[in-house]
C-alpha atoms as a PDB file:
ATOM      1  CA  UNK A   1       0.000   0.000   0.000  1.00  0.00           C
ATOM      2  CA  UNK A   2       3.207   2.429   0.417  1.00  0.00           C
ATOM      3  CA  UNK A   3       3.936   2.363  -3.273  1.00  0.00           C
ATOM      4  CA  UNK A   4       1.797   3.118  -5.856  1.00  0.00           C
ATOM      5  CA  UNK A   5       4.048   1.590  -8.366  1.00  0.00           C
ATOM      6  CA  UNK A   6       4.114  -1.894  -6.389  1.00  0.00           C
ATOM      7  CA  UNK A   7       6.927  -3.834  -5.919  1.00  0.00           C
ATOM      8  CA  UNK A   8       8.599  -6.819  -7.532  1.00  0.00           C
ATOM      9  CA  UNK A   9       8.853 -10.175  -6.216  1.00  0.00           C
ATOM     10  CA  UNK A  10      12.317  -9.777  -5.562  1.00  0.00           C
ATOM     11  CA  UNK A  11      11.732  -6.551  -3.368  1.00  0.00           C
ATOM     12  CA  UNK A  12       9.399  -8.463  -1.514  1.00  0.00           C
ATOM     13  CA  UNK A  13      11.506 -11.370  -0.709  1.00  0.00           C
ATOM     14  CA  UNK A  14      14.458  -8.982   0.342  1.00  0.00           C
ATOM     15  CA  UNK A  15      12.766  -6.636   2.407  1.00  0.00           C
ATOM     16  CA  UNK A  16       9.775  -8.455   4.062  1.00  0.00           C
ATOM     17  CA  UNK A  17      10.322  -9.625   7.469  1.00  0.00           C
ATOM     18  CA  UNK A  18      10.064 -13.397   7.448  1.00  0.00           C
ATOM     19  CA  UNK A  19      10.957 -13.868   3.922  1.00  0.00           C
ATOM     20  CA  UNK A  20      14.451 -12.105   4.496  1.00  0.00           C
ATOM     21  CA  UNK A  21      15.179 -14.429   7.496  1.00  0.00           C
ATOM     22  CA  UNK A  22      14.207 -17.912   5.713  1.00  0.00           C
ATOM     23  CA  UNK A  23      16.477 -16.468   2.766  1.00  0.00           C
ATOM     24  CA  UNK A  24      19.205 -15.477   5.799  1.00  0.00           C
ATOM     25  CA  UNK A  25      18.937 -19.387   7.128  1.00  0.00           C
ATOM     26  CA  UNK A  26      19.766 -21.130   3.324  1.00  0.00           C
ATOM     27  CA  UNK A  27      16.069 -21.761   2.273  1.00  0.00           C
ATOM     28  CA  UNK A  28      16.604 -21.441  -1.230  1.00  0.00           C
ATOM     29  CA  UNK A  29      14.901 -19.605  -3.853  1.00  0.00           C
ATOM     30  CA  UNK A  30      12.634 -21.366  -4.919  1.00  0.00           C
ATOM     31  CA  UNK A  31      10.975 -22.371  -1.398  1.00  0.00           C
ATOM     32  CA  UNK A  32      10.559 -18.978  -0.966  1.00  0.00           C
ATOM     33  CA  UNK A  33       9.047 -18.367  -4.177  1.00  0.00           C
ATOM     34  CA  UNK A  34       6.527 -21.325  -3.528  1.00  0.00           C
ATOM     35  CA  UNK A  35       6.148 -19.717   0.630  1.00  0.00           C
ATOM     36  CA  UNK A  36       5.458 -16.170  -1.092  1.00  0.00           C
ATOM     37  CA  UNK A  37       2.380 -17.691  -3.731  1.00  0.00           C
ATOM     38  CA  UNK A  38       0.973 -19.427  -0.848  1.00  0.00           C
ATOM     39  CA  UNK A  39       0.678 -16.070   1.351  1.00  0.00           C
ATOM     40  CA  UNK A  40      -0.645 -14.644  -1.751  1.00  0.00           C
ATOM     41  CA  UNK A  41      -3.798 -16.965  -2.198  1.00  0.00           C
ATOM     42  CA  UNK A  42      -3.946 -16.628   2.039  1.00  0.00           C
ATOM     43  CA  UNK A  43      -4.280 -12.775   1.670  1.00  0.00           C
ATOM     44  CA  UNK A  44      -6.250 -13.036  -1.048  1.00  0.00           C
ATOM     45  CA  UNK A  45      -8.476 -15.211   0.606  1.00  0.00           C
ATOM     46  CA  UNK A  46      -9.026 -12.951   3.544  1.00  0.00           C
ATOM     47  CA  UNK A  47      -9.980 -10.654   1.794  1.00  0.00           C
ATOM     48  CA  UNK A  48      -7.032  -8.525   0.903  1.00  0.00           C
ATOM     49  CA  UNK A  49      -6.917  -7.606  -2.870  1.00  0.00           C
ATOM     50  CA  UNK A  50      -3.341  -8.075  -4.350  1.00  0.00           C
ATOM     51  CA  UNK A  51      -2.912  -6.504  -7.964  1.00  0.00           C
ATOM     52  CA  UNK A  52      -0.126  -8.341 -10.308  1.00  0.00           C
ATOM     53  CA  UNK A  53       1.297  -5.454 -13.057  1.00  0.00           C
ATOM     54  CA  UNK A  54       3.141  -7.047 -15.804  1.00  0.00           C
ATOM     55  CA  UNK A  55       5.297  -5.173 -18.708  1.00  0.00           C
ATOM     56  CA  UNK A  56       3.444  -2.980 -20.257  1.00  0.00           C
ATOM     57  CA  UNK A  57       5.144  -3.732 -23.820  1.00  0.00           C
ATOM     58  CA  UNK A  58       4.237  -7.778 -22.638  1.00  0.00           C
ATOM     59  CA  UNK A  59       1.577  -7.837 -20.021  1.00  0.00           C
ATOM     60  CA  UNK A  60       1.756 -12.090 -20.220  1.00  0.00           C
ATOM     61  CA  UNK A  61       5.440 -11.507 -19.088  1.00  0.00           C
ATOM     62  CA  UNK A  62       5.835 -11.659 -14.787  1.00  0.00           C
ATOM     63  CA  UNK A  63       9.220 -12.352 -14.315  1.00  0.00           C
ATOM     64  CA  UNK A  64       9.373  -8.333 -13.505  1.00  0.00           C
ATOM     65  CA  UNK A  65       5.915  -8.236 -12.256  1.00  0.00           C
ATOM     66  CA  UNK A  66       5.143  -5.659  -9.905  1.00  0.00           C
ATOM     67  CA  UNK A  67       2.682  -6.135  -6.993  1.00  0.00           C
ATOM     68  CA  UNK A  68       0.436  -3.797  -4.863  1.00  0.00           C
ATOM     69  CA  UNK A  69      -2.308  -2.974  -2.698  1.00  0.00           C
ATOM     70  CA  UNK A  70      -4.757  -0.745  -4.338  1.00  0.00           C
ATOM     71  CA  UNK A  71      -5.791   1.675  -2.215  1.00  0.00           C
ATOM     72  CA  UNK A  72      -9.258   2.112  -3.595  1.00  0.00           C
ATOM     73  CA  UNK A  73      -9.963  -0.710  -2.280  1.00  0.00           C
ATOM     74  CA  UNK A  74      -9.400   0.836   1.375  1.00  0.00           C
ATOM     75  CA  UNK A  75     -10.244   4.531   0.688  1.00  0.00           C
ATOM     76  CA  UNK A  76     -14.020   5.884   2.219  1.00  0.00           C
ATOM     77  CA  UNK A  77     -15.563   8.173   0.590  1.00  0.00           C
ATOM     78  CA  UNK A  78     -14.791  11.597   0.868  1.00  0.00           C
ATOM     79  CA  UNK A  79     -18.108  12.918   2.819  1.00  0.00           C
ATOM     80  CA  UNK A  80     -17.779   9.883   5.276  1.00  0.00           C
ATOM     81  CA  UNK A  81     -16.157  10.317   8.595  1.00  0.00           C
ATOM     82  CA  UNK A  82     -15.853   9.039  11.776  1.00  0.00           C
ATOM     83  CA  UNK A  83     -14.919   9.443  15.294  1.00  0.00           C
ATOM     84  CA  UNK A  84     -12.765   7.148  17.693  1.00  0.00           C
ATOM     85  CA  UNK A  85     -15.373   6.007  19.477  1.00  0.00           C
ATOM     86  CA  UNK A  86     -17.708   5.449  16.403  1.00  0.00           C
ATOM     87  CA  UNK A  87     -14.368   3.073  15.250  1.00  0.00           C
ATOM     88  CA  UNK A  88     -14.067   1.184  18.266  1.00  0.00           C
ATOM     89  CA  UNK A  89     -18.042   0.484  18.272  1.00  0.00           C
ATOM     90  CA  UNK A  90     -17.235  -0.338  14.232  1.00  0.00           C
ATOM     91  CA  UNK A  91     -14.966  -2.782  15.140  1.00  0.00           C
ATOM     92  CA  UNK A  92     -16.657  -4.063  18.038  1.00  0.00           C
ATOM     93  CA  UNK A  93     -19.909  -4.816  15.697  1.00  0.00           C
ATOM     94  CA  UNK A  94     -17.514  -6.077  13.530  1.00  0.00           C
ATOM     95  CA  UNK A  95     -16.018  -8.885  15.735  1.00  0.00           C
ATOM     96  CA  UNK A  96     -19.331 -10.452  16.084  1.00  0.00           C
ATOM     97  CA  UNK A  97     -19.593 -12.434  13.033  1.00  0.00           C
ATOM     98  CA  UNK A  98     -17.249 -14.958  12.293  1.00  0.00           C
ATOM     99  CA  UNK A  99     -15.493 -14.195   8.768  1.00  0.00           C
ATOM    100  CA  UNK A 100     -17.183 -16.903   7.327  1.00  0.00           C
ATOM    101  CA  UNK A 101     -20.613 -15.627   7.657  1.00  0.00           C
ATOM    102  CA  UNK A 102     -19.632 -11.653   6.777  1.00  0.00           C
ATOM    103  CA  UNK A 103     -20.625 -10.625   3.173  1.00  0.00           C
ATOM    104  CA  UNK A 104     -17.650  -9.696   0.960  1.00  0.00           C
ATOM    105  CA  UNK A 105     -18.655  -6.187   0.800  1.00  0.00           C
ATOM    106  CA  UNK A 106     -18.971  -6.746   4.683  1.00  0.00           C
ATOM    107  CA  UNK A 107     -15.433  -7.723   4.784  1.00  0.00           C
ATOM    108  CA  UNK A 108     -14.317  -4.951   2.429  1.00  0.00           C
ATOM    109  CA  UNK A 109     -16.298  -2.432   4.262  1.00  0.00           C
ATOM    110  CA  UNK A 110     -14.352  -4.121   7.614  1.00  0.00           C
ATOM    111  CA  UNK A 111     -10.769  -3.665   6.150  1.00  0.00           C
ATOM    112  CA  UNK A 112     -11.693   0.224   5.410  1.00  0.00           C
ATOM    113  CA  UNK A 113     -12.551   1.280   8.670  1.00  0.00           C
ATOM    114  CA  UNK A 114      -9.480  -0.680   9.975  1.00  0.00           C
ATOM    115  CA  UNK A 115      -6.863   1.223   7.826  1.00  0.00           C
ATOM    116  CA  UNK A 116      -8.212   4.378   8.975  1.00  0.00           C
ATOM    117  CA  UNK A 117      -5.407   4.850  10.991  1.00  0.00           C
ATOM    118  CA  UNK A 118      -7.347   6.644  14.259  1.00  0.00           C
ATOM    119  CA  UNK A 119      -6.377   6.151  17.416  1.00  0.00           C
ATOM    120  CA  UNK A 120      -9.061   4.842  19.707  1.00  0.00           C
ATOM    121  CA  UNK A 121      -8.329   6.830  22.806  1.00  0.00           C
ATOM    122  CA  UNK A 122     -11.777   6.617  24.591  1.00  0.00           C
ATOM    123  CA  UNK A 123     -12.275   3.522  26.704  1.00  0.00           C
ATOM    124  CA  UNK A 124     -14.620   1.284  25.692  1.00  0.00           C
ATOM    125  CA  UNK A 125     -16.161  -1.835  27.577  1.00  0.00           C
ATOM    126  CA  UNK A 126     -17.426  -4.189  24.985  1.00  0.00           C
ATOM    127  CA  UNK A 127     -18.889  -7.780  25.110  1.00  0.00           C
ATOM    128  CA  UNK A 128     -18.743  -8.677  21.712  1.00  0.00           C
ATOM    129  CA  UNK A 129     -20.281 -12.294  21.213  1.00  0.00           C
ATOM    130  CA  UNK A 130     -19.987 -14.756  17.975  1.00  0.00           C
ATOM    131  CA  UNK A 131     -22.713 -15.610  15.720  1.00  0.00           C
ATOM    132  CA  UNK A 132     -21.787 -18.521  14.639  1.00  0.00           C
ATOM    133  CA  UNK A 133     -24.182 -20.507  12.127  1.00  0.00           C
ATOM    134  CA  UNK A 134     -25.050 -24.216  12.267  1.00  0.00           C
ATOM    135  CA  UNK A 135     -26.909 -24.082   9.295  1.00  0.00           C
ATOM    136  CA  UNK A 136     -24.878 -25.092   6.074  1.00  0.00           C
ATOM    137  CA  UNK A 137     -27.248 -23.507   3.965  1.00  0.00           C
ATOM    138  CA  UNK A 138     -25.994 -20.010   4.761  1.00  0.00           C
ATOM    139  CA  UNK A 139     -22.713 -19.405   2.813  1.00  0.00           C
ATOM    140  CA  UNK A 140     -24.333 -20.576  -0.410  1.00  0.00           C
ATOM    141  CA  UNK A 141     -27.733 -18.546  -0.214  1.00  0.00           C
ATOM    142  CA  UNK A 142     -25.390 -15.808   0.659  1.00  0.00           C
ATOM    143  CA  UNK A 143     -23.430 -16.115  -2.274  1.00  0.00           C
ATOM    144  CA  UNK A 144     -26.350 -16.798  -4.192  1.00  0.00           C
ATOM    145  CA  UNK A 145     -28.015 -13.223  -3.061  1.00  0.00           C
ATOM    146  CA  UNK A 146     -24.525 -11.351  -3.708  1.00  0.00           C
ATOM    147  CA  UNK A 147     -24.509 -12.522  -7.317  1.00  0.00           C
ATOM    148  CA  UNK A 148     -28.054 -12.343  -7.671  1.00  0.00           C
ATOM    149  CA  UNK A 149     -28.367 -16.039  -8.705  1.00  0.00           C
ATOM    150  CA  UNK A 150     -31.325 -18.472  -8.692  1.00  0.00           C
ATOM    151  CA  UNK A 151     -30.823 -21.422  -6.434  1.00  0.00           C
ATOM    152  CA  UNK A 152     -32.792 -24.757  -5.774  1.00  0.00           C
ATOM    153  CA  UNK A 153     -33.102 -26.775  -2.904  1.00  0.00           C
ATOM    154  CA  UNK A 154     -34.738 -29.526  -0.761  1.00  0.00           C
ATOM    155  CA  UNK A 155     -37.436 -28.637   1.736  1.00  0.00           C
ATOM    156  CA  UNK A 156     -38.771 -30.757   4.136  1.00  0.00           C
ATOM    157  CA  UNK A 157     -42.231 -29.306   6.312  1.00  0.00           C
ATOM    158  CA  UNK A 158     -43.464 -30.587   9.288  1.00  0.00           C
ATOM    159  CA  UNK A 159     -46.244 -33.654   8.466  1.00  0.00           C
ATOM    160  CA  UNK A 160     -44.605 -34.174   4.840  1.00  0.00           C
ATOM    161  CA  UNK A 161     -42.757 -37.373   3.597  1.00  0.00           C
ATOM    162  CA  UNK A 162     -40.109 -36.109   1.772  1.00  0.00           C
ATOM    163  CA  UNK A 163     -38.738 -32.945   0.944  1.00  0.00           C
ATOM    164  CA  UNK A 164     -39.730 -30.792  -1.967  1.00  0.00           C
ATOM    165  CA  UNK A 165     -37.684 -29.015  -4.821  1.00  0.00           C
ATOM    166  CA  UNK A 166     -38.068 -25.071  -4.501  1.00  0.00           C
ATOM    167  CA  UNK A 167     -37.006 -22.918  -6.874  1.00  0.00           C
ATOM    168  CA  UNK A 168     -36.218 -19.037  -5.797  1.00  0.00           C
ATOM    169  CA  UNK A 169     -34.668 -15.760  -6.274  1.00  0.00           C
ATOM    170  CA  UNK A 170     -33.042 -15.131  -2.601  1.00  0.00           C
ATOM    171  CA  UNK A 171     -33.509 -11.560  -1.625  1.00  0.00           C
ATOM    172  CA  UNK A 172     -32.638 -11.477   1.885  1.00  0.00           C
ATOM    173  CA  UNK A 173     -31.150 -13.267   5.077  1.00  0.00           C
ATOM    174  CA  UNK A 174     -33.199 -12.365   8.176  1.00  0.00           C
ATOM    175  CA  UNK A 175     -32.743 -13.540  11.518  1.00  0.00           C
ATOM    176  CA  UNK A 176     -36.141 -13.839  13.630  1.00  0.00           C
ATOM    177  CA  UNK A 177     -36.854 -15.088  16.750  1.00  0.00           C
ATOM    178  CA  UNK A 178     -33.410 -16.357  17.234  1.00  0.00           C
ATOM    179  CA  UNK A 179     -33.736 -18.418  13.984  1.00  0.00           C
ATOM    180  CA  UNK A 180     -32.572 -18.057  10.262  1.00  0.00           C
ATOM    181  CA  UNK A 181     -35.023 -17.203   7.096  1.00  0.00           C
ATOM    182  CA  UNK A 182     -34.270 -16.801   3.544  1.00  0.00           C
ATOM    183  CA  UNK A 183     -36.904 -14.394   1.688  1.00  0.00           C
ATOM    184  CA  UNK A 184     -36.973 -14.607  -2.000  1.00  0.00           C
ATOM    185  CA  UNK A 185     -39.584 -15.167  -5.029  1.00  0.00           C
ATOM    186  CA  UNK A 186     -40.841 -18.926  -5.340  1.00  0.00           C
ATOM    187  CA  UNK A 187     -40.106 -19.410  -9.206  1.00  0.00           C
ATOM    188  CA  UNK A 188     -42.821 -21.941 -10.031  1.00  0.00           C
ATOM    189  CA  UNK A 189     -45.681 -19.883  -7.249  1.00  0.00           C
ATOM    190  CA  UNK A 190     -44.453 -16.405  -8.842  1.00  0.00           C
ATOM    191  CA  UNK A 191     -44.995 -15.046  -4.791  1.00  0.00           C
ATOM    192  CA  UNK A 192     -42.945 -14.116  -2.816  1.00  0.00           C
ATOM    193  CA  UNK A 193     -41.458 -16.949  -0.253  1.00  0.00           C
ATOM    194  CA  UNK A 194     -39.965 -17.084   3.115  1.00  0.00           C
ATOM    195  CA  UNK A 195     -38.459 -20.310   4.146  1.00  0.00           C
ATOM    196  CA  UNK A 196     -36.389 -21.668   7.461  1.00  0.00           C
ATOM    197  CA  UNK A 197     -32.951 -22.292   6.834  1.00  0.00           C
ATOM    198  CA  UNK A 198     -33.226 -25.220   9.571  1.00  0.00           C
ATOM    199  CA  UNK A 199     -35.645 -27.137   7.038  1.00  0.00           C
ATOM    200  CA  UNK A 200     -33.952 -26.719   4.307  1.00  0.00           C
ATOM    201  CA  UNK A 201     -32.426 -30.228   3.549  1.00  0.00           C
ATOM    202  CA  UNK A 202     -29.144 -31.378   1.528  1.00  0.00           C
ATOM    203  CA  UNK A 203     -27.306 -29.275  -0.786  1.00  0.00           C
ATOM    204  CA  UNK A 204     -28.119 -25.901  -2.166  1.00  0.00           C
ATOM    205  CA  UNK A 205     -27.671 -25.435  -5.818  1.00  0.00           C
ATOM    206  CA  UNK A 206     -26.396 -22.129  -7.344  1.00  0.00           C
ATOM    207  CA  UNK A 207     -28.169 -21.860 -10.681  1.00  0.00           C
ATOM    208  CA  UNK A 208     -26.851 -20.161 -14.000  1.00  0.00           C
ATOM    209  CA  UNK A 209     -30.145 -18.257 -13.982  1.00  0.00           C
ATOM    210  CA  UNK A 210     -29.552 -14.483 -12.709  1.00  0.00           C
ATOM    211  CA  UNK A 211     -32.515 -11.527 -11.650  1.00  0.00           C
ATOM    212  CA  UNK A 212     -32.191  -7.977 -11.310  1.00  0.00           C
ATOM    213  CA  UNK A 213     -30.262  -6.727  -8.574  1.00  0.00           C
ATOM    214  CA  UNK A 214     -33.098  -4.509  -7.944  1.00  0.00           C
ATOM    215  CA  UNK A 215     -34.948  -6.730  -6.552  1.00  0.00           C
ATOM    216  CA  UNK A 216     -33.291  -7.267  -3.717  1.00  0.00           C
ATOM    217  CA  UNK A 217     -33.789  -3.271  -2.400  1.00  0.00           C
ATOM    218  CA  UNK A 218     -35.936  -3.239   0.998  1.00  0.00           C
ATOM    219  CA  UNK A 219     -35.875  -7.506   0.551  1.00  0.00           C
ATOM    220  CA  UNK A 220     -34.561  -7.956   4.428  1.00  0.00           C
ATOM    221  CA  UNK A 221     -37.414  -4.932   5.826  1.00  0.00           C
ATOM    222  CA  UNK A 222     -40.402  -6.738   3.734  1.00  0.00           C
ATOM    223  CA  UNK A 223     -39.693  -9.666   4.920  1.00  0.00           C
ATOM    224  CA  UNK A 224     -39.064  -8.967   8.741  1.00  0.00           C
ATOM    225  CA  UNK A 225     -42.539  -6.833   8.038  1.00  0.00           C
ATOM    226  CA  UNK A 226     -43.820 -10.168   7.288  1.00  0.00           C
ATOM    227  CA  UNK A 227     -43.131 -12.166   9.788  1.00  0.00           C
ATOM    228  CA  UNK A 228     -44.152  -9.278  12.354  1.00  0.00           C
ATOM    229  CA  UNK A 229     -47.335  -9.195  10.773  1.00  0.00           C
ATOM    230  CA  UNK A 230     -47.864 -13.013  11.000  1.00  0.00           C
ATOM    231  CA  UNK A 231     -46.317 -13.035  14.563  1.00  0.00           C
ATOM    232  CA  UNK A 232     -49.295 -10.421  15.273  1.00  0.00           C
ATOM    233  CA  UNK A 233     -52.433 -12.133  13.742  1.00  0.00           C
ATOM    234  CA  UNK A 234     -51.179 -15.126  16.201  1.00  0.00           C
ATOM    235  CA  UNK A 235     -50.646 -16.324  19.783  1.00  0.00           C
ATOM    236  CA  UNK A 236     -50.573 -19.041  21.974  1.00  0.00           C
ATOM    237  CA  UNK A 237     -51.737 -18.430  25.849  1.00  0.00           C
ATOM    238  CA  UNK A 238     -49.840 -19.901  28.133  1.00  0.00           C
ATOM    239  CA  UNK A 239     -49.381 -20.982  31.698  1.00  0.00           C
ATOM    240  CA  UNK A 240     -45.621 -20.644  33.039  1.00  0.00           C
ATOM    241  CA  UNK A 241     -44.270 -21.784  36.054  1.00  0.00           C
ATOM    242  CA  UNK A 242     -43.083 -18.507  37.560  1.00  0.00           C
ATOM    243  CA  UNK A 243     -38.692 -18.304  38.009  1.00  0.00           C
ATOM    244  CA  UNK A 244     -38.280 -20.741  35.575  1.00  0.00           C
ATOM    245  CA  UNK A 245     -36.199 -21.509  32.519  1.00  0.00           C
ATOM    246  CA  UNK A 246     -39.531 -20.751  30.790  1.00  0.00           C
ATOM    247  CA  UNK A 247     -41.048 -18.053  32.508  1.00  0.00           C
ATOM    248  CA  UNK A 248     -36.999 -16.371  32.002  1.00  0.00           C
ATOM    249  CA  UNK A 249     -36.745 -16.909  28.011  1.00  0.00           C
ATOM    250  CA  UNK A 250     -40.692 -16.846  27.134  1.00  0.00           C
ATOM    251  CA  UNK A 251     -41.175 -13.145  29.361  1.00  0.00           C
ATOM    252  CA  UNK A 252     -39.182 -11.647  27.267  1.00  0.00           C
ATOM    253  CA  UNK A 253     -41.760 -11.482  23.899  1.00  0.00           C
ATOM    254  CA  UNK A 254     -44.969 -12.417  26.014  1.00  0.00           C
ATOM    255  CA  UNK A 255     -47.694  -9.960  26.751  1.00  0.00           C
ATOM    256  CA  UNK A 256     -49.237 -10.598  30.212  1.00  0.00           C
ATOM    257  CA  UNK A 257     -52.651 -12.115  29.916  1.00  0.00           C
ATOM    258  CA  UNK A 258     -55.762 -12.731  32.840  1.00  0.00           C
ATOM    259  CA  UNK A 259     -54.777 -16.441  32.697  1.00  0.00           C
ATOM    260  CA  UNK A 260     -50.995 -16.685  32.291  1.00  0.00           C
ATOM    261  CA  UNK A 261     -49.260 -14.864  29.428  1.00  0.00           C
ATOM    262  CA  UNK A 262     -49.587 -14.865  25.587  1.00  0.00           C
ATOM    263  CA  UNK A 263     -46.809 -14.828  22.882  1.00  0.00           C
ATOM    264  CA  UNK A 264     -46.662 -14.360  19.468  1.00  0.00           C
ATOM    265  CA  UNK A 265     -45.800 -16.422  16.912  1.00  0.00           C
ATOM    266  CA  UNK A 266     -44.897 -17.496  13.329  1.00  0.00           C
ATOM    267  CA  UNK A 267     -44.852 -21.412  13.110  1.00  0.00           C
ATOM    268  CA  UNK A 268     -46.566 -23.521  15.314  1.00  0.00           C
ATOM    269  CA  UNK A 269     -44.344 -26.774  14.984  1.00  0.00           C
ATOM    270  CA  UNK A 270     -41.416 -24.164  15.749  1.00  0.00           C
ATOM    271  CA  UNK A 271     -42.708 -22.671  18.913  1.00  0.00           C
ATOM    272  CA  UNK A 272     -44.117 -26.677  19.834  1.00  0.00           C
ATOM    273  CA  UNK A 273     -40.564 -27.654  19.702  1.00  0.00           C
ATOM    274  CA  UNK A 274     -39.317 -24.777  22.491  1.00  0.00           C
ATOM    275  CA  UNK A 275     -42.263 -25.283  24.453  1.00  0.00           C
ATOM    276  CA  UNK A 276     -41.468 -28.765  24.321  1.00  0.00           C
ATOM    277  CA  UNK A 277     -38.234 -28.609  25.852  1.00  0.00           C
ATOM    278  CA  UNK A 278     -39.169 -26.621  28.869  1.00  0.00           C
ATOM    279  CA  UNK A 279     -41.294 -29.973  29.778  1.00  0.00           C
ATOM    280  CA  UNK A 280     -43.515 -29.393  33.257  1.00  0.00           C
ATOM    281  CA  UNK A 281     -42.774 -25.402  33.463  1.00  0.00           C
ATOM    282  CA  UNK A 282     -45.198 -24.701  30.490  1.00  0.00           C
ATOM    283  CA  UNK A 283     -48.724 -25.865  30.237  1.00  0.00           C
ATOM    284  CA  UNK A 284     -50.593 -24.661  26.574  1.00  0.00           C
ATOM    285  CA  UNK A 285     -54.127 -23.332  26.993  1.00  0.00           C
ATOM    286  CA  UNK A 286     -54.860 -21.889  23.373  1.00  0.00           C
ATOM    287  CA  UNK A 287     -54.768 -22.873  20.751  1.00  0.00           C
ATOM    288  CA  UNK A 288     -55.528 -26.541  20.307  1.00  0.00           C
ATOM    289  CA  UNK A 289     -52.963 -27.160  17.107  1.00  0.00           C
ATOM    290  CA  UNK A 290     -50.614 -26.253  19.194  1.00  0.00           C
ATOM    291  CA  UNK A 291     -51.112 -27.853  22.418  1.00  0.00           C
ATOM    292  CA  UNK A 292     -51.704 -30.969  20.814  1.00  0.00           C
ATOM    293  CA  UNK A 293     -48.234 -30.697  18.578  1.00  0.00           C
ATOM    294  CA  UNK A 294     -46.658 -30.243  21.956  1.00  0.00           C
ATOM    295  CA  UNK A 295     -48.208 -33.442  23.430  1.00  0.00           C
ATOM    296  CA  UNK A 296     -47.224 -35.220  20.480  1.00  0.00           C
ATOM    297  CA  UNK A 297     -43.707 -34.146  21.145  1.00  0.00           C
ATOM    298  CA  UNK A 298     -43.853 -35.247  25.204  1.00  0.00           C
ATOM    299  CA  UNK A 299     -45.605 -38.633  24.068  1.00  0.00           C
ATOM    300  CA  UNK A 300     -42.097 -39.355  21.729  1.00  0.00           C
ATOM    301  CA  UNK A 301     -39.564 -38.124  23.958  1.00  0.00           C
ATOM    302  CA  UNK A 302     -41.435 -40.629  26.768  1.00  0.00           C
ATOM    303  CA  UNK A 303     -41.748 -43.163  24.162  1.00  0.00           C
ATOM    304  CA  UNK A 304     -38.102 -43.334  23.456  1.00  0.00           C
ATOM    305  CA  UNK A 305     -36.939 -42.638  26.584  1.00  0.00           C
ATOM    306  CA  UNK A 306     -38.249 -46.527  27.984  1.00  0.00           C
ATOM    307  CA  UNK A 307     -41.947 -44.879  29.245  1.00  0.00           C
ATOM    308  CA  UNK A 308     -45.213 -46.016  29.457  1.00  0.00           C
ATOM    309  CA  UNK A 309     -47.486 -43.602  27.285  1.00  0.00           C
END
C-alpha cells in the first residue's frame, strides 16, 4: 500500500520480514518463491486484494511483475467520517460475526474502517459475542443473493414425507426469533417466499439463472414486516411456572394475559418444539394445534426414553 508503483517479487523477498530471514537461514529460492504464492492466495483469501502489473510492452510476461495494494480498495468516501469512538463500536460490531458468515462487501467495508489509521483513545467496555451458524445452507444462499443467482433446494415441512424441490430468487437473510429465514420469489408460485434455513435439507444449488439486482432493495425490511405481521395475527396463551427456565426466556416477547401470558408467533411446529423442551414449566391453553403438537412431542420423547405412554 506504500507504493503506488508496487513492488517486484524480488523486493518483496528482500525486504519483508520473514521472507528475508528464511532467505538469511539457506532456504533457497525457490521455497521462498513457492512460501510467497501461498501467502498470496492466504491474503487473497481474507480478503485482501493483491494486484499483479506485468510489462506494459508484454503484459503475459511476470518475471518483472510488480505487486500492490490498491488503495481504492481501502479509501471511504470523501463525505464519510468518523470518530474514535464510532471506530471502536465499528470494530466491536464487527467482531461479532465470524469471517465466514460476513458478506464480501462486509469484509471490504471491515478492512476500510481498519486502515483508517485513528487512534481509539476513549475507553470502551465491549462484550462482543460470535454468531456462529449451524446451518450449512448459509454461505451458499449468501453467495447466491450477492450474485443475484437463482438457487434450488430440498425442503422438508413438518407432516410431509419427503422434501420438496423449490425454486427461488433469494432476496434477503433475516434472523427472527433467534432463527434463520431466507426471503426470496418462489419461481414456479411467482410469490414471494420465506423459508427456514433449519428445514432446508441437503445441498443448495447455485443456478446459472440471474434476476435484477433490484430486486433485492428493501428484501430484508419486507420480509421482517412479514413475519411481524404473522407473529401479530397469532398467539398461543400460556401458563408458566413462575422463576423458571420458561417463565426467564418466554417473558421476554410475552404480553401478560388474565390467565398466564400470551406470545406471538410465526410457526406452530417451531414454537411446539421450544415449548417442548421446557417440559412441566409450560402448560398450553390456546390454541388446540398447538397444544396438541406439543403433546405429540412429550408422548415421543417418553416413548423413546423406555416410558409407558
Amino acid at each position: 500500500m506504500a507504493t503506488g508503483q508496487g513492488l517486484t517479487k524480488d523486493a518483496i523477498l528482500g525486504s519483508v520480514s520473514g521472507y528475508r530471514e528464511q532467505a538469511e537461514s539457506g532456504a533457497s529460492k525457490d521455497a521462498l518463491e513457492k512460501m510467497f504464492e501461498r501467502d498470496k492466495e492466504s491474503l487473497r483469501g481474507l480478503g485482501v486484494p493483491i494486484e499483479t502489473i506485468g510489462d506494459r510492452l508484454d503484459p503475459d510476461d511476470l518475471r518483472q511483475a510488480r505487486y500492490r495494494i490498491p488503495t481504492a480498495e481501502y479509501a471511504l468516501a470523501g463525505d464519510v467520517a468518523f470518530t474514535p469512538a464510532e471506530i471502536a463500536v465499528l470494530n466491536l460490531a464487527g467482531g461479532v460475526w465470524s469471517q465466514g458468515s460476513l458478506s464480501a462487501e462486509a469484509r471490504s467495508a471491515l478492512r476500510k474502517i481498519r486502515s483508517l489509521g485513528i487512534t481509539v483513545d476513549e475507553p470502551i467496555i465491549g462484550y462482543s459475542p460470535r454468531i456462529s451458524l449451524r446451518e450449512a445452507s448459509f454461505a451458499p444462499l449468501q453467495r447466491a443473493i450477492e450474485q443475484s443467482r437463482v438457487v434450488t433446494f430440498g425442503y422438508l415441512k413438518p407432516g410431509e414425507d419427503a422434501p420438496r424441490t423449490r425454486t427461488i430468487r433469494p432476496l434477503a437473510l433475516v434472523e427472527f426469533e433467534a432463527r434463520w429465514h431466507v426471503f426470496g420469489q418462489d419461481v414456479d408460485a411467482q410469490a414471494d417466499r420465506t423459508f427456514l434455513l433449519s428445514r432446508i435439507v441437503g445441498e443448495v444449488k447455485i443456478t446459472r439463472a440471474g434476476f435484477d439486482d433490484a430486486l433485492r432493495e428493501g428484501a430484508g425490511d419486507r420480509a421482517l414486516a412479514g413475519l411481524n405481521d404473522l407473529a401479530g395475527r397469532q398467539s398461543a396463551l400460556l401458563e408458566v411456572t413462575p422463576g423458571t427456565e420458561a417463565a426467564l426466556r418466554l417473558n421476554r416477547r410475552a404480553a401478560p394475559a388474565a390467565q398466564g401470558i400470551r406470545v406471538p408467533y410465526v410457526d406452530v411446529h417451531v414454537l411446539a418444539d421450544e415449548l417442548a423442551s421446557y417440559g412441566p414449566e409450560v402448560r398450553v391453553v390456546r390454541p388446540d394445534d398447538l397444544r396438541e403438537a406439543v403433546v405429540r412431542r412429550l408422548d415421543a420423547a417418553l416413548r423413546v426414553h423406555g416410558g409407558a405412554p
